[in-house]
C-alpha atoms as a PDB file:
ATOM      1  CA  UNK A   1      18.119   4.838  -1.289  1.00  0.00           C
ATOM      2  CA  UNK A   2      16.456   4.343   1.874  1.00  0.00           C
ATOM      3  CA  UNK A   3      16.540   1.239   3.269  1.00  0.00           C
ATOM      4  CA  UNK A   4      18.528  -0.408   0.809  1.00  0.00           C
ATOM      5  CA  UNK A   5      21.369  -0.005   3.148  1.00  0.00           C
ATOM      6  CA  UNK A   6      19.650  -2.643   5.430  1.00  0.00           C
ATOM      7  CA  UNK A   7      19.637  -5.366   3.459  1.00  0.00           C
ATOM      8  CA  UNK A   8      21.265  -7.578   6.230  1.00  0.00           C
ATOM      9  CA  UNK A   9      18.166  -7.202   8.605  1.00  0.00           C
ATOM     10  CA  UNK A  10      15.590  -8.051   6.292  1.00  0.00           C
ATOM     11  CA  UNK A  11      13.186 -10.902   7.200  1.00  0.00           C
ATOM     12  CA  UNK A  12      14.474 -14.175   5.388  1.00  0.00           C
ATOM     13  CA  UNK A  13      11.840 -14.902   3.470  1.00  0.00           C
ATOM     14  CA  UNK A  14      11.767 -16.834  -0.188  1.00  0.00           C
ATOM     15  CA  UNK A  15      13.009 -15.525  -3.668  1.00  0.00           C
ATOM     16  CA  UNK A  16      10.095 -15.879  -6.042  1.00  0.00           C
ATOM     17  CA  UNK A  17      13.187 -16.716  -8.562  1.00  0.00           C
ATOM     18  CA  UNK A  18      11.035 -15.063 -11.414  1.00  0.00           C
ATOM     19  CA  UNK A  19      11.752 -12.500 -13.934  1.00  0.00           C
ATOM     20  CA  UNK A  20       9.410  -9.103 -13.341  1.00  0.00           C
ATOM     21  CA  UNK A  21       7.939  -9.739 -16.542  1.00  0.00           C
ATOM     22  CA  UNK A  22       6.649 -13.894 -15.824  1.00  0.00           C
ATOM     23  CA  UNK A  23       6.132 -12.172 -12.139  1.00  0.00           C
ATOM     24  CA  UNK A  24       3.643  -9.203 -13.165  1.00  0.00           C
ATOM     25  CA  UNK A  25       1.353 -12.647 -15.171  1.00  0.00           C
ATOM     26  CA  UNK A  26       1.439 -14.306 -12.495  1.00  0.00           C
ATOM     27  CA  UNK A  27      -0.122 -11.487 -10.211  1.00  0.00           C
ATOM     28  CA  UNK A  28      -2.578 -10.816 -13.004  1.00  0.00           C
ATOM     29  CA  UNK A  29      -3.789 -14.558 -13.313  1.00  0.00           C
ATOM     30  CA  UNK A  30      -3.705 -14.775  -9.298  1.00  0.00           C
ATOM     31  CA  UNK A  31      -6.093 -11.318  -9.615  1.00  0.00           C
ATOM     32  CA  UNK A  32      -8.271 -12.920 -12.403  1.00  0.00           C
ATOM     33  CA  UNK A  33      -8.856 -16.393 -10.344  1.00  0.00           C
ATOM     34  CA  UNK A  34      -9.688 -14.118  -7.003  1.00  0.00           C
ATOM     35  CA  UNK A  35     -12.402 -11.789  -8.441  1.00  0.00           C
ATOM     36  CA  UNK A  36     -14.096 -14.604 -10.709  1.00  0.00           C
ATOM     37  CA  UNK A  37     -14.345 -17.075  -7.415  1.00  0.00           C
ATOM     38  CA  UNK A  38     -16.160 -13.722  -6.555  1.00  0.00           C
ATOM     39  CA  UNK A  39     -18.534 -12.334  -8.924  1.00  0.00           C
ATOM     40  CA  UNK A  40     -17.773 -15.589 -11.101  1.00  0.00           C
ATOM     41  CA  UNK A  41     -19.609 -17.822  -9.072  1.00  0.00           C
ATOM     42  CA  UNK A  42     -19.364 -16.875  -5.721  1.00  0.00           C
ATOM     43  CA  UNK A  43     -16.789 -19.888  -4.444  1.00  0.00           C
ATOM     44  CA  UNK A  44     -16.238 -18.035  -1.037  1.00  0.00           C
ATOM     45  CA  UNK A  45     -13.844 -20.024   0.477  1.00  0.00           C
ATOM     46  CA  UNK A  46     -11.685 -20.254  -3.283  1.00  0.00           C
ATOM     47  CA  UNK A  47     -11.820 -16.357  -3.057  1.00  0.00           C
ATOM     48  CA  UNK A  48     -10.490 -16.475   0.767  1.00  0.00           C
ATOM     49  CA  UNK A  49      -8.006 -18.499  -0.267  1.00  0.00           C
ATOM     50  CA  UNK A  50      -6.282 -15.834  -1.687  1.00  0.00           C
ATOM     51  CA  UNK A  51      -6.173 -13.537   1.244  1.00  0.00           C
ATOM     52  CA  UNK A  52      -3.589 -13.997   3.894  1.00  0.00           C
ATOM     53  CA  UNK A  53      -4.237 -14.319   7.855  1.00  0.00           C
ATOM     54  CA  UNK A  54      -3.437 -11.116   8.416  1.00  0.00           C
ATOM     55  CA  UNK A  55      -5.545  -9.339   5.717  1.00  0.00           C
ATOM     56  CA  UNK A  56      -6.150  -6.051   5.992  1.00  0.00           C
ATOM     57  CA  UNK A  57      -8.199  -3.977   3.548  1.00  0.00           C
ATOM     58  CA  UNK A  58      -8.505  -0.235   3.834  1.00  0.00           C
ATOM     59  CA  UNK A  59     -10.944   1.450   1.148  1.00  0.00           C
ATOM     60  CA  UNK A  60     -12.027   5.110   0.475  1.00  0.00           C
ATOM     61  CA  UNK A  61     -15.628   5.742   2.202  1.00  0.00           C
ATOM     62  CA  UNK A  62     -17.826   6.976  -0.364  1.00  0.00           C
ATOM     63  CA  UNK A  63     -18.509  10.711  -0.691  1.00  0.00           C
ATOM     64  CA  UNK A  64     -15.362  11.462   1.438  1.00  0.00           C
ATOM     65  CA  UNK A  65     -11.685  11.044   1.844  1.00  0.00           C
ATOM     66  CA  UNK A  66     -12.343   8.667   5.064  1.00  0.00           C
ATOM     67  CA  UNK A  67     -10.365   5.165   4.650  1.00  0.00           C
ATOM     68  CA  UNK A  68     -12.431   2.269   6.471  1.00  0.00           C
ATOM     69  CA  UNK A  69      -9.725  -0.304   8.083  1.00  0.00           C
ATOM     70  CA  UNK A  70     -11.071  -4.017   7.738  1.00  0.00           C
ATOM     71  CA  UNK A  71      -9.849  -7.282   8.817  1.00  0.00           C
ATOM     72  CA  UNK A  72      -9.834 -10.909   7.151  1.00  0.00           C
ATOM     73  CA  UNK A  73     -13.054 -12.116   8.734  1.00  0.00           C
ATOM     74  CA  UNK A  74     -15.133  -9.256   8.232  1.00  0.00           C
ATOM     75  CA  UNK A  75     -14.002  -9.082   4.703  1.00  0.00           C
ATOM     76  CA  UNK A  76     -15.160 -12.427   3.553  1.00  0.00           C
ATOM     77  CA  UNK A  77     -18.465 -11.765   5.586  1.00  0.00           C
ATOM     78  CA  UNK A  78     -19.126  -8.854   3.362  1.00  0.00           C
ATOM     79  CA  UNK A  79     -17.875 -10.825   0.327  1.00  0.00           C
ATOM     80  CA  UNK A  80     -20.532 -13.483   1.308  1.00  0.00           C
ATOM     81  CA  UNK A  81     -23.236 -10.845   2.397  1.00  0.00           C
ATOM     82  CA  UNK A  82     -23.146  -8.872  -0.990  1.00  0.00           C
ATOM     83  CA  UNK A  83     -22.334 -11.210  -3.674  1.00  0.00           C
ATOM     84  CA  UNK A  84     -24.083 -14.824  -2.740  1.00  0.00           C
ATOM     85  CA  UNK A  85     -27.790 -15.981  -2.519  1.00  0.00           C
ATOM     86  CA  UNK A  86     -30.569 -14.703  -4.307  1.00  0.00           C
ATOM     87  CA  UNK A  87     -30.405 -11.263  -3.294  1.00  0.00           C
ATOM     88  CA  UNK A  88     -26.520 -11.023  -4.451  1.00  0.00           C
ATOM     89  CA  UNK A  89     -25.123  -8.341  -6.388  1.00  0.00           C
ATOM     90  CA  UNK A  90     -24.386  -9.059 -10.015  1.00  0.00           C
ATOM     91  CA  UNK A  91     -21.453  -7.493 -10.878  1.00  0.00           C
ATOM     92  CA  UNK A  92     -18.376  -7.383 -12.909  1.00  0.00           C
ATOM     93  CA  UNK A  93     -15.020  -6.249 -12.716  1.00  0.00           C
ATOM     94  CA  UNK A  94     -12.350  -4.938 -15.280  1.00  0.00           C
ATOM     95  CA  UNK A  95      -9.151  -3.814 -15.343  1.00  0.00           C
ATOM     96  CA  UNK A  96      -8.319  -0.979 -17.205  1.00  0.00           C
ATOM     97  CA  UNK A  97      -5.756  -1.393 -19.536  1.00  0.00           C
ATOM     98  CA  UNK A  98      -2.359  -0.796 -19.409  1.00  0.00           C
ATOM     99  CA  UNK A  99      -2.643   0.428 -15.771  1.00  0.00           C
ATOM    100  CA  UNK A 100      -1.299  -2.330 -13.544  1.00  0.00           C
ATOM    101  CA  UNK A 101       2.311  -2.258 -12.620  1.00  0.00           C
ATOM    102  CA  UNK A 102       3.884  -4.815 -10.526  1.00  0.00           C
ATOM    103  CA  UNK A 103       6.947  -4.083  -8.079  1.00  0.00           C
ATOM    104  CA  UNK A 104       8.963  -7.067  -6.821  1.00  0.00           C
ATOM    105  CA  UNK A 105       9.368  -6.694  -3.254  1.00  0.00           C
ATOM    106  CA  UNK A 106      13.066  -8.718  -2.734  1.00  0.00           C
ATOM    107  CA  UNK A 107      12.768 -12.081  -0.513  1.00  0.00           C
ATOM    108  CA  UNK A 108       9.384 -11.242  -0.397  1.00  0.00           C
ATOM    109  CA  UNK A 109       6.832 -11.010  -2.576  1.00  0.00           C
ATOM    110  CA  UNK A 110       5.125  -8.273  -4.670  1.00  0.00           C
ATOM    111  CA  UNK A 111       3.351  -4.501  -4.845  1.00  0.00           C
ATOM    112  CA  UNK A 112       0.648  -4.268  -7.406  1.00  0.00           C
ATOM    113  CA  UNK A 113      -1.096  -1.101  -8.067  1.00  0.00           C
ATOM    114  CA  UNK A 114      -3.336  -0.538 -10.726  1.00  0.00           C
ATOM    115  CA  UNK A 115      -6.757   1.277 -11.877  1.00  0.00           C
ATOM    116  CA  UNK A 116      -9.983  -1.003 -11.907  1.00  0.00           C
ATOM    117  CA  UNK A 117     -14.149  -0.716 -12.896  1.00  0.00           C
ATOM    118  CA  UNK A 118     -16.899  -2.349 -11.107  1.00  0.00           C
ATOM    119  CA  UNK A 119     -20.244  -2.676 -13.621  1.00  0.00           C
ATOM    120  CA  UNK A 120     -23.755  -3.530 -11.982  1.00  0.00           C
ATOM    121  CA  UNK A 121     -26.039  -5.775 -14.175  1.00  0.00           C
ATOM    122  CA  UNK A 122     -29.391  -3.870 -14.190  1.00  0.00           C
ATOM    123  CA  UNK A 123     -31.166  -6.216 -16.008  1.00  0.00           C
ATOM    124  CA  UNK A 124     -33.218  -5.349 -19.500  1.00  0.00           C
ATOM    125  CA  UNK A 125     -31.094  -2.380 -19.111  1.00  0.00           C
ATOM    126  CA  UNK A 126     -27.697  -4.324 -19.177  1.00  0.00           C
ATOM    127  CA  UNK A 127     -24.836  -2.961 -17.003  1.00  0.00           C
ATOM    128  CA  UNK A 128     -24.087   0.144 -15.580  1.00  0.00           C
ATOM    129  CA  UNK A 129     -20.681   1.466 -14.480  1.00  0.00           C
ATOM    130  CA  UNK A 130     -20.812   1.799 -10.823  1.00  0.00           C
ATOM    131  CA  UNK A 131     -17.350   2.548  -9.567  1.00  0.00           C
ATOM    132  CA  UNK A 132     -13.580   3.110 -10.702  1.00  0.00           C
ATOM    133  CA  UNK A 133     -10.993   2.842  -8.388  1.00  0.00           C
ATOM    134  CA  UNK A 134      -7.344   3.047  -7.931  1.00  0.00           C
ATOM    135  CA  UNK A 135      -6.018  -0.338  -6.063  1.00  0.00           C
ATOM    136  CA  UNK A 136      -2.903  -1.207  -4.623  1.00  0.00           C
ATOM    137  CA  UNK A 137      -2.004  -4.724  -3.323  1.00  0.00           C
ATOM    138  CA  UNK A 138       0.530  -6.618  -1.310  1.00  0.00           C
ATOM    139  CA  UNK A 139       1.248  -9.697  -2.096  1.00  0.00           C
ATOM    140  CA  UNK A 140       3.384 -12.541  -0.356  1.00  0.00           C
ATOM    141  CA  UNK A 141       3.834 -16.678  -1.389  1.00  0.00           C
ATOM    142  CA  UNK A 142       2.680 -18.476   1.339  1.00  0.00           C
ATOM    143  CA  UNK A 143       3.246 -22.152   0.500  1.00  0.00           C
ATOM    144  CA  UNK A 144       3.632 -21.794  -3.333  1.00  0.00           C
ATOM    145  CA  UNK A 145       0.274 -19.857  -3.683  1.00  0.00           C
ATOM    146  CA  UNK A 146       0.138 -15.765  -4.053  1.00  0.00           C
ATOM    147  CA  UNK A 147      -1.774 -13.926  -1.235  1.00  0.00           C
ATOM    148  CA  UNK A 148      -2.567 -10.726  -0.586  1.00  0.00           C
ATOM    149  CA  UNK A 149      -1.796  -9.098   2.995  1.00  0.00           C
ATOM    150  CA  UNK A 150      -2.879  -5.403   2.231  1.00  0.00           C
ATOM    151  CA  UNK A 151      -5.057  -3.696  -0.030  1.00  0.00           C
ATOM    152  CA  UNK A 152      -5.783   0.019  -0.558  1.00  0.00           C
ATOM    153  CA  UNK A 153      -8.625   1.063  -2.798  1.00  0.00           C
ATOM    154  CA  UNK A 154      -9.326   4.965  -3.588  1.00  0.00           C
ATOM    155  CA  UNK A 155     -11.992   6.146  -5.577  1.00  0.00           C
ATOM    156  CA  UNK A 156     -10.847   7.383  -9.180  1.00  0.00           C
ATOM    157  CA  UNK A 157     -13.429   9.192 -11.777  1.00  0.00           C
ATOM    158  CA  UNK A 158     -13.676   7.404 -15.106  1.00  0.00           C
ATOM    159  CA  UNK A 159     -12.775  11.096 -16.115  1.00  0.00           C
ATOM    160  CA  UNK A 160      -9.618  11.054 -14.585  1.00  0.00           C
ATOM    161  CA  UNK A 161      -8.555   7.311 -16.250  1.00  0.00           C
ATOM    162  CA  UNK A 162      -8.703   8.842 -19.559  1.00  0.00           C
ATOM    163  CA  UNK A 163      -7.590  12.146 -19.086  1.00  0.00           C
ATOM    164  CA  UNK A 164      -3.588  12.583 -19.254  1.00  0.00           C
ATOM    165  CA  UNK A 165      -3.892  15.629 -16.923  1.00  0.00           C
ATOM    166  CA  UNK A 166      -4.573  14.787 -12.800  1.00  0.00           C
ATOM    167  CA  UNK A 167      -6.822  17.019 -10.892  1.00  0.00           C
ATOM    168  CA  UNK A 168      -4.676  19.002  -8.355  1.00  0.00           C
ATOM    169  CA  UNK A 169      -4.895  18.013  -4.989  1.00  0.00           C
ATOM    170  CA  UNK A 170      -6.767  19.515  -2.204  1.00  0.00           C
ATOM    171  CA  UNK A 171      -6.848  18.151   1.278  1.00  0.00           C
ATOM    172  CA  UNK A 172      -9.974  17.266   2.218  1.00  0.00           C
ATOM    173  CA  UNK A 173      -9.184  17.628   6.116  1.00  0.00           C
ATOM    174  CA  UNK A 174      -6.476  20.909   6.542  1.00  0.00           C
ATOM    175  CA  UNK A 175      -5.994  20.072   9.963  1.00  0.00           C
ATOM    176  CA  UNK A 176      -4.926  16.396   9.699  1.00  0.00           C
ATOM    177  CA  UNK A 177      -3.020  17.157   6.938  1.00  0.00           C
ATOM    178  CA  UNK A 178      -0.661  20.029   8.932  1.00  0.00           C
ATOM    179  CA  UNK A 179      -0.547  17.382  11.489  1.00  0.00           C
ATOM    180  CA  UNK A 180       0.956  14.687   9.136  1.00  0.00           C
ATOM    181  CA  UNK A 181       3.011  16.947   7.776  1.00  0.00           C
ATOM    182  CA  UNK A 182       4.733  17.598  10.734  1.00  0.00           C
ATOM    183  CA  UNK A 183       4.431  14.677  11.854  1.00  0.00           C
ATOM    184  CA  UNK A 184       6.894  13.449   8.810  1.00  0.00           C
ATOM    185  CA  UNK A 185       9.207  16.326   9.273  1.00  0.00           C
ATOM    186  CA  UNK A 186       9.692  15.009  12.995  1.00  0.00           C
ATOM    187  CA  UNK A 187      10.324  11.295  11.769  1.00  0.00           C
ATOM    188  CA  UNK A 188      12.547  12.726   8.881  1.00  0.00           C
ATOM    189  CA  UNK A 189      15.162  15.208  11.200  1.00  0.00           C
ATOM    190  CA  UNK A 190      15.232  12.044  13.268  1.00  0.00           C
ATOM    191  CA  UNK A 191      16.483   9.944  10.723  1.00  0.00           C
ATOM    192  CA  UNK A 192      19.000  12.710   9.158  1.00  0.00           C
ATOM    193  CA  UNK A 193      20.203  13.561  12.311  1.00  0.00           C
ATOM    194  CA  UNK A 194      20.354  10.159  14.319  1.00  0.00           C
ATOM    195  CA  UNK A 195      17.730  10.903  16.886  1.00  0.00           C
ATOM    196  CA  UNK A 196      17.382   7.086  17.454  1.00  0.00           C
ATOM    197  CA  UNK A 197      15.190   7.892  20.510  1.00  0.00           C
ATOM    198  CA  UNK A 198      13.085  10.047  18.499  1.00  0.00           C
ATOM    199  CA  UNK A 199      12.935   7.195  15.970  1.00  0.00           C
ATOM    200  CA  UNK A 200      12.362   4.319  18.269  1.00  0.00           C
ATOM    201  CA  UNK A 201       9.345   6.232  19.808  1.00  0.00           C
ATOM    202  CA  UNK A 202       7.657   6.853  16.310  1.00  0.00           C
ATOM    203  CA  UNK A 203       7.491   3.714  15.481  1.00  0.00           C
ATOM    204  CA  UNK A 204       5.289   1.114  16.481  1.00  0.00           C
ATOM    205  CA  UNK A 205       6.044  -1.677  17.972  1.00  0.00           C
ATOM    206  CA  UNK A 206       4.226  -4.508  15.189  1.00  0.00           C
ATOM    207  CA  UNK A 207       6.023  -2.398  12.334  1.00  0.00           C
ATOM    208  CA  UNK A 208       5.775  -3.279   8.872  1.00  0.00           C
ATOM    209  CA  UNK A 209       8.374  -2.011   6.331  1.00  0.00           C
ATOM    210  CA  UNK A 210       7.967  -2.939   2.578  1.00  0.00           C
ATOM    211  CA  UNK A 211      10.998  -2.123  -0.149  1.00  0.00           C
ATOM    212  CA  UNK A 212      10.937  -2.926  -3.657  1.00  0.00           C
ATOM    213  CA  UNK A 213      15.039  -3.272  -3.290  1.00  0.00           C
ATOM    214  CA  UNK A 214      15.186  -5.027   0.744  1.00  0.00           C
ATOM    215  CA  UNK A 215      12.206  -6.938   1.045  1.00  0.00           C
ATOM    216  CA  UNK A 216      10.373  -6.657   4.644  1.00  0.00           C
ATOM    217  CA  UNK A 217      11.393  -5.642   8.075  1.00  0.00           C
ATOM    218  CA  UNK A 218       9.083  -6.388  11.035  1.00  0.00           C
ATOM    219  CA  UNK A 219      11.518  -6.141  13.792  1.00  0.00           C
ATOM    220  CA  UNK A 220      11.385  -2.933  15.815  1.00  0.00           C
ATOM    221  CA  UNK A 221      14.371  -3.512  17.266  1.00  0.00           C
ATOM    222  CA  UNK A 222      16.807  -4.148  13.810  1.00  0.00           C
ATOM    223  CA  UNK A 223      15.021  -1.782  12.450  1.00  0.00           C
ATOM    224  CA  UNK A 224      16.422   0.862  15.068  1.00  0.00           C
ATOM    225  CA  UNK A 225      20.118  -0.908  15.013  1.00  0.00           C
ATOM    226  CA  UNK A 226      19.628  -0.451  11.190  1.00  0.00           C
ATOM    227  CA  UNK A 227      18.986   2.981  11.341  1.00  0.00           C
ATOM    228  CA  UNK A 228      22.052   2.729  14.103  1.00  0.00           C
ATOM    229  CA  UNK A 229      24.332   1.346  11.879  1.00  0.00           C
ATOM    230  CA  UNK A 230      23.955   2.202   8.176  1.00  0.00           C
ATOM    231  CA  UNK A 231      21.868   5.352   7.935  1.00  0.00           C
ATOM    232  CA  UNK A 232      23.327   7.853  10.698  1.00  0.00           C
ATOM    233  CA  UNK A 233      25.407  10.502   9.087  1.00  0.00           C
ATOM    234  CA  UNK A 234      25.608   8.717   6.069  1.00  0.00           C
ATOM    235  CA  UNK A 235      21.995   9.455   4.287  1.00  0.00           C
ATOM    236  CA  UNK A 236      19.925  12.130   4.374  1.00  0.00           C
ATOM    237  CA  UNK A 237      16.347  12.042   2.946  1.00  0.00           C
ATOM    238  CA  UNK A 238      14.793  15.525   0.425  1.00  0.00           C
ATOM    239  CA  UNK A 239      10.957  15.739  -0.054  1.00  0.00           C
ATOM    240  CA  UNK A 240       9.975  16.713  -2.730  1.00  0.00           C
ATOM    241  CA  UNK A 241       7.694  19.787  -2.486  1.00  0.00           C
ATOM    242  CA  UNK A 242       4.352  19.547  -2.511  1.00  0.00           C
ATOM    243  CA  UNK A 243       4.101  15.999  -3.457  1.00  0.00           C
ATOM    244  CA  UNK A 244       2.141  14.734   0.125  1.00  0.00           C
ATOM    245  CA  UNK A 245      -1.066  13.711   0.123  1.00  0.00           C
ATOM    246  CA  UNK A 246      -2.895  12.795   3.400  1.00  0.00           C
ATOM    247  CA  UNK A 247      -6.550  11.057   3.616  1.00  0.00           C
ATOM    248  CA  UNK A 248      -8.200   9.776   7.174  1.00  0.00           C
ATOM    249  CA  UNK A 249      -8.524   6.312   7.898  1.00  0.00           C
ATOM    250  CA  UNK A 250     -11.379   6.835  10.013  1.00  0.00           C
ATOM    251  CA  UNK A 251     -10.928   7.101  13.991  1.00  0.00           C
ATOM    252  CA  UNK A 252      -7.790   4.639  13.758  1.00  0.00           C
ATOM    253  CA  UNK A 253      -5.509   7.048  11.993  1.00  0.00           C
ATOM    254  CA  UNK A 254      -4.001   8.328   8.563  1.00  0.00           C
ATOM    255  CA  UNK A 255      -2.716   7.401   5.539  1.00  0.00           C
ATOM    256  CA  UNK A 256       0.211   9.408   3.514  1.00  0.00           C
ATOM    257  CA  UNK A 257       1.416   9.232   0.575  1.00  0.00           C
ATOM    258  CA  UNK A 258       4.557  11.380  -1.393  1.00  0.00           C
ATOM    259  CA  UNK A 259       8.135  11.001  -3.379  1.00  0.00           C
ATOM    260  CA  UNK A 260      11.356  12.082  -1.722  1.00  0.00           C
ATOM    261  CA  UNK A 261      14.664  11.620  -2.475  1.00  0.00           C
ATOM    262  CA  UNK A 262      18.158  10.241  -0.457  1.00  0.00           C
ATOM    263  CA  UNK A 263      21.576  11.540  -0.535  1.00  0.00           C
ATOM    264  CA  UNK A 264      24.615   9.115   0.306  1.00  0.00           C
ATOM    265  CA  UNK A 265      26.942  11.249   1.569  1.00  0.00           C
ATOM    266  CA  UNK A 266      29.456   8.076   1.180  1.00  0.00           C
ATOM    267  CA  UNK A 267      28.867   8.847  -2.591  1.00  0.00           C
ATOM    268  CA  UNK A 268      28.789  12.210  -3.137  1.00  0.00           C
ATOM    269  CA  UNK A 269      28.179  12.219  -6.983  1.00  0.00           C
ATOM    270  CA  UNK A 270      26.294   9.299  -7.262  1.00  0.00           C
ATOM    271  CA  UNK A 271      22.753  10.384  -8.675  1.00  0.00           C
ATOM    272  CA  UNK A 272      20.019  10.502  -6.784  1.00  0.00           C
ATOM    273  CA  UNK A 273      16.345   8.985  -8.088  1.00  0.00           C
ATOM    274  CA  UNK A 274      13.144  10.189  -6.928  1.00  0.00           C
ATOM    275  CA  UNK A 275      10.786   7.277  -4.928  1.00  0.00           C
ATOM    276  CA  UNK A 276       7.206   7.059  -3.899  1.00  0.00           C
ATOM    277  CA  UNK A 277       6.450   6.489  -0.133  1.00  0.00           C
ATOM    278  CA  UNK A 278       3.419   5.432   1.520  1.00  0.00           C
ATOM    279  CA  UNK A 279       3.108   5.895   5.326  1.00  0.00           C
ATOM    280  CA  UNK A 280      -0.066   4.554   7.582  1.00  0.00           C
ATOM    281  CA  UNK A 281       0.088   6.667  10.461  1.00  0.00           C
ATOM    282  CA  UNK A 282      -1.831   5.350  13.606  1.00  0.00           C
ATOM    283  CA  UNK A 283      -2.973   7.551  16.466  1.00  0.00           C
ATOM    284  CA  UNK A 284      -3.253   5.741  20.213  1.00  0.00           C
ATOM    285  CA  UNK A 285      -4.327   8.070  22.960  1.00  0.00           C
ATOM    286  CA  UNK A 286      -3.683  11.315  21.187  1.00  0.00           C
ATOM    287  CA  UNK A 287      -0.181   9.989  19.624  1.00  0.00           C
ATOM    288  CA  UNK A 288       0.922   9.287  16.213  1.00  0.00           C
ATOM    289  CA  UNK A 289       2.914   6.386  15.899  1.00  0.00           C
ATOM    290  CA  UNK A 290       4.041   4.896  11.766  1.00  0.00           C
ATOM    291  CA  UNK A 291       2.737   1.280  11.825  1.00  0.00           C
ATOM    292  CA  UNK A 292       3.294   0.369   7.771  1.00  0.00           C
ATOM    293  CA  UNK A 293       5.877   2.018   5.126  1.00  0.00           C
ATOM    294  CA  UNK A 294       5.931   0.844   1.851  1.00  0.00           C
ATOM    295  CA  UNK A 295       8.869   2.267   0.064  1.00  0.00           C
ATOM    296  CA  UNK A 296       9.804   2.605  -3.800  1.00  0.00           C
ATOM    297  CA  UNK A 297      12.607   3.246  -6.518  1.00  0.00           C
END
């Protein structure tokens, strides 16, 4: 439910005019031709090809919950750094089966998340398993070629990929996570109520808003009219309990993550279907502000 009620405002951008099905191969031969320019044979500027100008990566520090934020250029400079010359990495990558799914984002382009496995070649010894994470990955067309805008990688144990049952989670810092909390209970009586000041001074002002059903917003300002117009004692958003989960992106700010639930009171009896939410929360002098919502049914 939310959002699809602003489905005038939405950026114009292209239909990919594809099925989900021919869509979800086409995101998995785009993610085969980026990671073999990689550990392949290290075609740097094939690989960069597939990330967009405004690239952002944000991955799991190792040993903690921390997210590190990094941009395009520093990206490929790692990619370079680790994985060409004769001191490169050898490594491989795999997906695991049967875990990628692939959300069409209307107008737009595409979420893929997905589980994946890094190996290290150790020589006589052959290869090790280094690393299993859990990826997620925008993707947009940008001149008839797929690109990916953001990507968010978490740290997975193999254990976990086979195992049906999920550890439960803990927060790893108590304090931020009280503080997100709260900070989405603010943003949420805002948008039930119609606190459009409240609103407008949560968000930031280079917003990004991704729906599987609208497509993208960027636009502060419709965004606000939006909320104006077609949410304001009409919808009403229900979390459901105890699904948020809240990790650090270093000193720059937080990510959450949840499911939650919308009721149209327009339609009464219509059903209502629980979606998945992810919020990046940014913090500028001592205030949190949401600078990226992806949203899904």
């Amino acid at each position: 439910m939310l959002f699809m009620l602003f489905s005038n405002y939405i950026d114009a951008q292209p239909s990919t005019g594809k099925s989900l099905a021919e869509l979800h191969e086409q995101l998995i031969q785009a993610d085969s031709g980026y990671f073999s320019s990689i550990f392949g044979r290290c075609d740097i500027d094939k690989a960069s090809s597939y990330l967009a100008g405004d690239f952002e990566f944000f991955q799991e520090t190792r040993g903690s919950l921390t997210l590190k934020q990094t941009g395009r250029a520093e990206f490929i400079e790692n990619l370079r750094k680790n994985f060409c010359g004769t001191a490169a990495l050898k490594m491989r990558r795999e997906l695991v089966k049967g875990s990628v799914q692939t959300t069409a984002l209307e107008k737009f382009g595409a979420l893929q998340t997905g589980i994946q496995r890094f190996y290290l070649s150790a020589g006589t010894e052959g290869e090790k398993l280094v690393e299993t994470t859990r990826f997620s990955r925008v993707w947009k067309i940008n001149n008839g070629k797929w690109q990916v805008i953001k990507e968010t990688d978490f740290h997975q144990s193999d254990e976990g990929v086979s195992a049906s049952a999920q550890k439960t989670y803990v927060p790893d810092d108590k304090n931020l996570y009280n503080e997100i909390v709260k900070m989405d209970s603010i943003l949420f009586d805002a948008y039930d109520n119609c606190k459009l000041e409240v609103s407008r001074a949560l968000y930031s002002d280079s917003i990004e808003f991704y729906h599987d059903k609208g497509g993208v917003m960027t636009s502060k300002p419709l965004l606000i009219e939006a909320l104006k117009n077609n949410i304001c004692g009409k919808v009403t958003r229900h979390l459901v309990k105890g699904s948020i989960e809240v990790y650090p992106i270093g000193d720059w700010g937080a990510v959450e993550m949840g499911s939650h639930t919308f009721h149209n009171k327009l339609e009464p009896d219509a059903p209502s279907t629980v979606g998945k939410f992810v919020l990046l929360w940014q913090k500028i002098a001592g205030k949190w502000y949401v600078s990226r919502v992806i949203s899904l049914h």
